[in-house]
Each structure stands twice: as structure tokens, then as C-alpha cells.
Protein backbone atom coordinates (compact mmCIF):
# COMPACT_ATOMS: atom_id res chain seq x y z
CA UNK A 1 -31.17 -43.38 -2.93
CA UNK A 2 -33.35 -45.95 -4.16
CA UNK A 3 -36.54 -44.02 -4.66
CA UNK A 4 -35.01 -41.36 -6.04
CA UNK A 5 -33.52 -43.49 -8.53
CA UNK A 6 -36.85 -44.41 -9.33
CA UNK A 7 -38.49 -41.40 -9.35
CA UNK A 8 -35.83 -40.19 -12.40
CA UNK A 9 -36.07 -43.24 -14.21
CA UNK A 10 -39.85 -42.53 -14.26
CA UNK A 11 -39.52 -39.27 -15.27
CA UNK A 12 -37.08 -39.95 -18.68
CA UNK A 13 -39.76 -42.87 -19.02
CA UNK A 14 -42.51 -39.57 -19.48
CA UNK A 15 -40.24 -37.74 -21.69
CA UNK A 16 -40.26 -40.38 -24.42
CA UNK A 17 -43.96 -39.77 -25.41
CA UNK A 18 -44.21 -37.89 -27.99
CA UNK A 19 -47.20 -34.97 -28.27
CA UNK A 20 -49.36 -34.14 -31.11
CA UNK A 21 -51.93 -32.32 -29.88
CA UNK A 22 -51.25 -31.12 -26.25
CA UNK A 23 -54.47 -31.44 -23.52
CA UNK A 24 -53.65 -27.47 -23.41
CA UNK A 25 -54.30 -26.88 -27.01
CA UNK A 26 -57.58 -25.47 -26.83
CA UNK A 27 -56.41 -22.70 -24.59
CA UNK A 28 -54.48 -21.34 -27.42
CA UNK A 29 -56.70 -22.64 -30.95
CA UNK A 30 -58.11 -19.18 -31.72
CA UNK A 31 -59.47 -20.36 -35.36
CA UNK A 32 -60.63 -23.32 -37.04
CA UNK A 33 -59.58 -23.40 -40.89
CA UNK A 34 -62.45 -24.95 -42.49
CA UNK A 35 -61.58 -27.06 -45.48
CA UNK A 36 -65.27 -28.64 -46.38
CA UNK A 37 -64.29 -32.13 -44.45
CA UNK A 38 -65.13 -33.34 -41.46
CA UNK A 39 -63.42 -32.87 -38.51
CA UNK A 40 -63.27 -34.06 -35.19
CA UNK A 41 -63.15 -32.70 -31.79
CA UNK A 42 -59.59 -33.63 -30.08
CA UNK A 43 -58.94 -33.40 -26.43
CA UNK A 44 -55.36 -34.75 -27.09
CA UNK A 45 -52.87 -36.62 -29.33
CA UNK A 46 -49.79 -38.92 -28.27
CA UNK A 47 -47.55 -41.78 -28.99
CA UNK A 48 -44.54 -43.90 -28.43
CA UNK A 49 -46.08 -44.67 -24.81
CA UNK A 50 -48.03 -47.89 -24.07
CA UNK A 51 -51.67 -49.20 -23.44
CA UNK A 52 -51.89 -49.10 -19.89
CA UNK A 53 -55.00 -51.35 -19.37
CA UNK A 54 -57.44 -54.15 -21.05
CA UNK A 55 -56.29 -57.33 -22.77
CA UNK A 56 -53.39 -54.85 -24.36
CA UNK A 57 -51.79 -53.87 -21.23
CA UNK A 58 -48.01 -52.73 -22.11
CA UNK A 59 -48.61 -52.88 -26.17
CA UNK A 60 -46.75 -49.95 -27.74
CA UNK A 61 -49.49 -47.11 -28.60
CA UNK A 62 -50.65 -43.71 -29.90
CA UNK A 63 -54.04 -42.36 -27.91
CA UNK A 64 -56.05 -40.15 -30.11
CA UNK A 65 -58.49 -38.43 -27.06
CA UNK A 66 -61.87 -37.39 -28.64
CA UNK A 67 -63.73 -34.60 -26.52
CA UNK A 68 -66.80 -35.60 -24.57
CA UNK A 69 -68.48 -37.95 -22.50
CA UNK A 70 -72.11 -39.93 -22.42
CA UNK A 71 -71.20 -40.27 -18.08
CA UNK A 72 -69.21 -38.71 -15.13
CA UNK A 73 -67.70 -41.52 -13.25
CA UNK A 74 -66.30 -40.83 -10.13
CA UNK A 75 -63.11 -42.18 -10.90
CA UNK A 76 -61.94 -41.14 -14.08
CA UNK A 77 -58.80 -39.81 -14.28
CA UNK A 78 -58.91 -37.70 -17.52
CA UNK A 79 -62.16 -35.35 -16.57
CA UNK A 80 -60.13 -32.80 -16.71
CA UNK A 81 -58.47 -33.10 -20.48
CA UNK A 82 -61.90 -34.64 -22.34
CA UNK A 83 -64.25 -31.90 -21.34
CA UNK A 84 -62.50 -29.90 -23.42
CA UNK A 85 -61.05 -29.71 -26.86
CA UNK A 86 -60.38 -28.19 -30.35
CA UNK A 87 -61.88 -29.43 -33.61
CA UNK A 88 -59.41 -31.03 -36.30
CA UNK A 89 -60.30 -31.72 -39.90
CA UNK A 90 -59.10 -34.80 -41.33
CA UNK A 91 -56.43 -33.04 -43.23
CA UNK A 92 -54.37 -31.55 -40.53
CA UNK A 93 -54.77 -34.39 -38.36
CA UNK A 94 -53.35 -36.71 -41.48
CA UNK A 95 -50.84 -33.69 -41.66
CA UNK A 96 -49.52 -33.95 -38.20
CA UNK A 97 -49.47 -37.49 -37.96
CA UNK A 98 -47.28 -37.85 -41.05
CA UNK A 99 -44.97 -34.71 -39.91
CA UNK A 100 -44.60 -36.71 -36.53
CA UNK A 101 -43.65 -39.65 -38.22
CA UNK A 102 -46.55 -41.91 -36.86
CA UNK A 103 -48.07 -43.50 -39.63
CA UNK A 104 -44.37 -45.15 -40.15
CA UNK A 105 -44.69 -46.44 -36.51
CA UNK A 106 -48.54 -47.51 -36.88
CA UNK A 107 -48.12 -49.28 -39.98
CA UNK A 108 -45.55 -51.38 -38.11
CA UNK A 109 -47.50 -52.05 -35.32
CA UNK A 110 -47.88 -49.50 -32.90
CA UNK A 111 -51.44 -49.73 -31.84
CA UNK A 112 -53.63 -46.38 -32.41
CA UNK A 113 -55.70 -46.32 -29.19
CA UNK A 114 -58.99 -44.13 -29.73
CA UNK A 115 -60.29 -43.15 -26.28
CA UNK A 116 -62.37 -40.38 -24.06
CA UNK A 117 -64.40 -39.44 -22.91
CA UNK A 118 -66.78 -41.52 -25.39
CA UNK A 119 -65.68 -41.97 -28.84
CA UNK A 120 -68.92 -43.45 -30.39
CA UNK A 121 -70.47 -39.49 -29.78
CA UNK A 122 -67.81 -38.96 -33.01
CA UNK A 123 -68.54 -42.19 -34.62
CA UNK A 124 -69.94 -40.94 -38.00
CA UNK A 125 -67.05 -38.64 -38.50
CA UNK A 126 -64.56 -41.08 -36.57
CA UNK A 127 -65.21 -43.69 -39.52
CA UNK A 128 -64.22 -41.07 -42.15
CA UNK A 129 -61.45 -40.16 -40.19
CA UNK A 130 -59.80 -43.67 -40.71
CA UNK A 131 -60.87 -43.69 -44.33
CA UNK A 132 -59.23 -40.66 -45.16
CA UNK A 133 -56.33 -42.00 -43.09
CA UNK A 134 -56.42 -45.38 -45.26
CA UNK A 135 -56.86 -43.08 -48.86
CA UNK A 136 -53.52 -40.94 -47.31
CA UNK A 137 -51.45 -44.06 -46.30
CA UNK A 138 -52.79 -47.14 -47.90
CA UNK A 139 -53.09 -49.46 -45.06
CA UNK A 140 -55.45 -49.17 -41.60
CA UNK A 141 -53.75 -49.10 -38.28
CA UNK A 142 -54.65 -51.92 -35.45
CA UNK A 143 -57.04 -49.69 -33.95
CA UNK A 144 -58.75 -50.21 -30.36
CA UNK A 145 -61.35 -48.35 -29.06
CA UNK A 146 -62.42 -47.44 -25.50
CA UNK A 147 -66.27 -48.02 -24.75
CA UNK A 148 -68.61 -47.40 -21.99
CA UNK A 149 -71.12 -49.74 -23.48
CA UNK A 150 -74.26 -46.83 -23.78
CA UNK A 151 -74.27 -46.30 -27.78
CA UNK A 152 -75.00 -48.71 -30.66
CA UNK A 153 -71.96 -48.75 -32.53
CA UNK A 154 -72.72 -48.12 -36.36
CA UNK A 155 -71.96 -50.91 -38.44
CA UNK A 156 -69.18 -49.33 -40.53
CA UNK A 157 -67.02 -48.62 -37.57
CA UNK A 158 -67.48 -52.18 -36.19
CA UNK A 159 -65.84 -53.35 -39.88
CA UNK A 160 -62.32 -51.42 -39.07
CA UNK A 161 -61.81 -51.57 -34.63
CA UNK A 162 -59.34 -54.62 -34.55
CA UNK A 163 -60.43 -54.35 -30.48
CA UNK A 164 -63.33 -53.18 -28.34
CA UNK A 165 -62.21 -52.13 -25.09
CA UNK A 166 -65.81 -52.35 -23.35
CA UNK A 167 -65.74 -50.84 -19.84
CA UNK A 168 -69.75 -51.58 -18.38
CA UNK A 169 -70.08 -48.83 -15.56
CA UNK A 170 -71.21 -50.43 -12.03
CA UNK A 171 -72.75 -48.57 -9.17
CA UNK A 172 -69.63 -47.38 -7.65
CA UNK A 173 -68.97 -45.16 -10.76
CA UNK A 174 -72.02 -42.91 -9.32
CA UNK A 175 -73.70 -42.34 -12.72
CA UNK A 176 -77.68 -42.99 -12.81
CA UNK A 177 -78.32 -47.13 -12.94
CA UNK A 178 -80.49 -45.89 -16.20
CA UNK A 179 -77.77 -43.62 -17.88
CA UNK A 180 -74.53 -46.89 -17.48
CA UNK A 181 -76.79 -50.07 -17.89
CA UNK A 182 -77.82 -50.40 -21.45
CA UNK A 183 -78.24 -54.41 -21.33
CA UNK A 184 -79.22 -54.62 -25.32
CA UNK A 185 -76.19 -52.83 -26.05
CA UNK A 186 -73.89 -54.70 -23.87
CA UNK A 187 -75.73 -58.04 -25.18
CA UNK A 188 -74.73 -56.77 -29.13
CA UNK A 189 -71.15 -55.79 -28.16
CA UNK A 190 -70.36 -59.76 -26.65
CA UNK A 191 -71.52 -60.88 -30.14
CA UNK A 192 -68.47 -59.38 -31.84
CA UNK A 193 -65.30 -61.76 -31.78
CA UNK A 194 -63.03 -59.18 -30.61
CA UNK A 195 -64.91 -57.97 -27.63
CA UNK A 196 -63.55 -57.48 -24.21
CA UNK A 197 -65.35 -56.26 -20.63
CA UNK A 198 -63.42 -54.18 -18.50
CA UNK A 199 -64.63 -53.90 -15.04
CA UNK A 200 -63.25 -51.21 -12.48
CA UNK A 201 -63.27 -53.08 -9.16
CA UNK A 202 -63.69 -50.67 -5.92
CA UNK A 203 -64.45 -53.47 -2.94
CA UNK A 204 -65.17 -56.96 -2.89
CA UNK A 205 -69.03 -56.83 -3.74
CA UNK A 206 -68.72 -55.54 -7.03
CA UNK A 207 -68.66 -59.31 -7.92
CA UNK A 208 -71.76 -59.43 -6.76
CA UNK A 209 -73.23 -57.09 -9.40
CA UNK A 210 -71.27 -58.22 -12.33
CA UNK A 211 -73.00 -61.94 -12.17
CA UNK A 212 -76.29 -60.48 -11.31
CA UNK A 213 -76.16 -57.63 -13.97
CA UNK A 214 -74.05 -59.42 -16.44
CA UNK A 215 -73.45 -63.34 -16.34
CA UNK A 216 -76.97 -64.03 -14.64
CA UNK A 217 -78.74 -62.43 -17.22
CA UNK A 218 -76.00 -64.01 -20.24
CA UNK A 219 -75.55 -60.52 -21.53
CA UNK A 220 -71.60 -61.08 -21.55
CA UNK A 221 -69.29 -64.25 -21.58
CA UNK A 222 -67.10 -64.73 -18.52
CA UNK A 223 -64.10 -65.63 -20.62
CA UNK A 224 -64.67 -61.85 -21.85
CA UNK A 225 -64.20 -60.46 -18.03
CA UNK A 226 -60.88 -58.22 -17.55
CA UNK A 227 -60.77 -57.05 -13.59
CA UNK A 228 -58.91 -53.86 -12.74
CA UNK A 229 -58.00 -52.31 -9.65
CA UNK A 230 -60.00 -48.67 -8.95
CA UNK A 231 -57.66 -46.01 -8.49
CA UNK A 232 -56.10 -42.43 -10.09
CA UNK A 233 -52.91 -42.80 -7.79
CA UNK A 234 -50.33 -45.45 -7.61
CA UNK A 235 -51.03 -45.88 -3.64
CA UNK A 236 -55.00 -46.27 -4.50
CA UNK A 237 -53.78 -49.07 -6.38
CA UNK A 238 -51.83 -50.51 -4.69
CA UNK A 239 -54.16 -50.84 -1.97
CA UNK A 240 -57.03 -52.65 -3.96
CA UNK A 241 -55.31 -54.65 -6.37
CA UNK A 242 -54.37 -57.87 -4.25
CA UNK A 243 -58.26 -58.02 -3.44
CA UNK A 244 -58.76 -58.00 -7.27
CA UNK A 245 -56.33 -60.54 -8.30
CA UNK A 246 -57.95 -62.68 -5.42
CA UNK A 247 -61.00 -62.35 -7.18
CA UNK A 248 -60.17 -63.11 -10.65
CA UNK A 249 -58.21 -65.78 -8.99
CA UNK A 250 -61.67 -67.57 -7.57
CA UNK A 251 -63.27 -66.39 -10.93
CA UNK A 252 -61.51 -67.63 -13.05
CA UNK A 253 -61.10 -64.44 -15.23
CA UNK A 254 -58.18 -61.67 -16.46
CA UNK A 255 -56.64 -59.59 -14.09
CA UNK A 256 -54.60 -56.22 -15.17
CA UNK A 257 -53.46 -53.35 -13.44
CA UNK A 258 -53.61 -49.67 -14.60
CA UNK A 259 -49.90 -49.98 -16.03
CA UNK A 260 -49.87 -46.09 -17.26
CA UNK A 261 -50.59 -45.08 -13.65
CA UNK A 262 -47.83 -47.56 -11.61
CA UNK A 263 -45.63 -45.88 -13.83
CA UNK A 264 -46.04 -43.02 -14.16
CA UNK A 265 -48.52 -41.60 -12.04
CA UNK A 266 -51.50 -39.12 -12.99
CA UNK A 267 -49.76 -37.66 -15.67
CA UNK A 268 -51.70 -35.86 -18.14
CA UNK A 269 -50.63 -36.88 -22.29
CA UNK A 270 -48.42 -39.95 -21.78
């Protein structure tokens, strides 16, 4: 009786996130309106859930999804909603976030998450995107932003993310060593203040290639290091995390889990 207790308390958990923009919107988008703004290409748009990972973990949040990626890790559990994706102009994403009733809930502290994919390929229009938002509302959002570390972020942007949610790739994501390593970039992002490292760990020698790629070298501080369990199911989880907290343990770093996923699974807009 137990589990299934559990498995209905996470399922009225998943119905309290609220959708925007569906991952399935792009299936039905037949025409863009134009309006001589920018725009931005959305994979999906949610809120009232809560950020399931980095320094964060369990903060009440709205993820704005942007559509495409600089890699193809092996483990990412959203391939399937940020390959694809409709284009938004400011305007109607202003529109629908006022006609949700978000901008009341981000302007008292819900956090507005802005994730991938690889935001920083939008980073030019994602800048005017929270200026128009500012113009609309007259205040900025906390905003955090997911990075893979592999583009310069532009200087305006850096001015407005409250947090950078760096995630450095390391060989067990399976990209190219030359496409996830980008040591000047990774050096510049541990120079701003607000600056944290997400690692995925997938077995024990990943330390290994964190001190020799990262601390060695002084590209990052350790006090910077977040270590997180590899795994798109609650049971891959499960199995790795003890051997994570073990290591942050002789480290000395942050340990967090992938909250979203112990929760609720891989579940697609929550």
C-alpha cells in the first residue's frame, strides 16, 4: 500500500506545474507572427515546480527551455524536448507570462531558471528578452542560467544572471575532449562571484579528471565544486549517489542529487 501511496502523491506533486509552452508545441505552431522584435527559439515553458540540481536544489522555479545544443552528452535527459522548438517574440512570451500570472510569482521570488540545450547560442537575443521583460514589469527576476562552459558569455548578459550554473563536460559524457574542454572559458567563468561547477559523476575516477583538468591546472576553485550523481532514472541514482557523497565527503566539496528526477521521475515539463 505503501508504494502506491507514493506513487499518487508523486503524481498530484506533477500536476502542480504549471505549462506555458508545452515540449509538444512545435508539432502544432503552423505560423510565426512576426512583429519586428526578436524572438527566441523555445523548446518549453514551466513553473511552480522546483530547481532540481546545483547550489539551488529545491528553490521554487520557472524553466524557460531554449532550443539547441553546442554537445550530445550521453546522459542528458531532455534530448528529446531541446532539439526541437518554436520561435517566440518577446511580446507573446511577455504576453503569456503575464496571462499565467508569473511575473507576480517571479517578482516575489520564484527563480526563472533559463536552461537547454545551451542558452548562450540565444545570448544576444536572450539579453533583450530580459530587457523587454524589465521595460514590461519594472523589476528583473533572480535569473540562473544552465552552462556547459564552451561559449564566452557576452558581457551584457553576465550584468543580469544572479547564478551561473556551470556544468564542465568530462569524458564520460562521450562528446569530443576538443568540443567540452574550453579551459580559457572555464578559467573566465570562476572569475565571476556567482559562479558554480557542476560535475556529473559516473564512477569513482572521474575525480581523477576533475583535479587534473580543473584544480591542477587552477582553472576553477574547489570551493566552486557541486558533485551529482549520473543518472535519467531514480534507480540509476540511487545506485551511484552513495559513491558520490563519499567523494565529496573526502573532498571536501557540495554534494546534490537530481531532486526533479527522485521525485518525479523522467517526466518531460515539470
Amino acid at each position: 500500500m505503501l508504494w502506491k501511496y507514493l506513487r499518487r502523491l508523486k503524481q498530484m506533486l506533477a500536476m502542480n506545474a504549471k505549462q506555458i509552452i508545452p515540449s509538444d508545441f512545435h508539432k502544432h505552431r503552423k505560423v510565426f507572427q512576426k512583429d519586428g522584435q526578436g524572438f527566441l527559439n523555445v523548446s518549453e515553458f514551466y513553473f511552480d515546480t522546483i530547481q532540481g540540481e546545483g547550489v539551488w536544489t529545491g528553490y521554487p522555479s520557472a524553466f524557460l527551455r531554449l532550443q539547441g545544443c553546442t554537445l550530445n552528452c550521453s546522459y542528458c535527459d531532455t534530448t528529446e524536448v531541446w532539439r526541437y522548438g518554436s520561435p517566440f517574440s518577446y511580446t507573446e512570451l511577455l504576453d503569456l507570462i503575464e496571462q499565467n500570472g508569473l511575473h507576480a510569482k517571479l517578482q516575489f521570488g520564484q527563480h526563472l531558471v533559463i536552461t537547454g540545450g545551451s542558452p548562450l547560442l540565444q545570448q544576444a537575443h536572450l539579453y533583450d528578452f530580459i530587457y523587454a521583460f524589465y521595460k514590461r514589469f519594472m523589476f528583473k527576476p533572480f535569473i540562473e542560467i544552465e552552462n556547459e562552459c564552451v561559449i564566452y558569455p557576452n558581457i551584457d548578459l553576465v550584468g543580469v544572471v544572479n547564478c551561473w550554473n556551470n556544468s564542465p563536460k568530462l569524458a564520460s559524457s562521450k562528446n569530443a575532449f576538443e568540443n567540452y574542454y574550453k579551459p580559457e572559458i572555464i578559467n573566465y567563468m570562476t572569475q565571476l562571484d556567482n559562479s558554480w561547477f557542476k560535475f556529473v559523476i559516473s564512477s569513482p575516477d572521474d575525480w581523477n579528471e576533475i583535479e587534473v583538468g580543473f584544480l591542477f591546472p587552477e582553472l576553477i576553485e574547489k570551493s566552486q565544486i557541486i558533485l551529482m550523481p549520473e543518472g535519467i532514472t531514480e534507480e540509476e541514482i540511487k545506485l551511484k549517489r552513495e559513491m558520490v557523497i563519499e567523494m565529496a565527503i573526502e573532498h571536501n566539496v557540495r554534494y546534490c542529487t537530481r531532486e526533479h528526477i527522485m521525485v518525479w521521475g523522467r517526466r518531460i515539463g515539470i
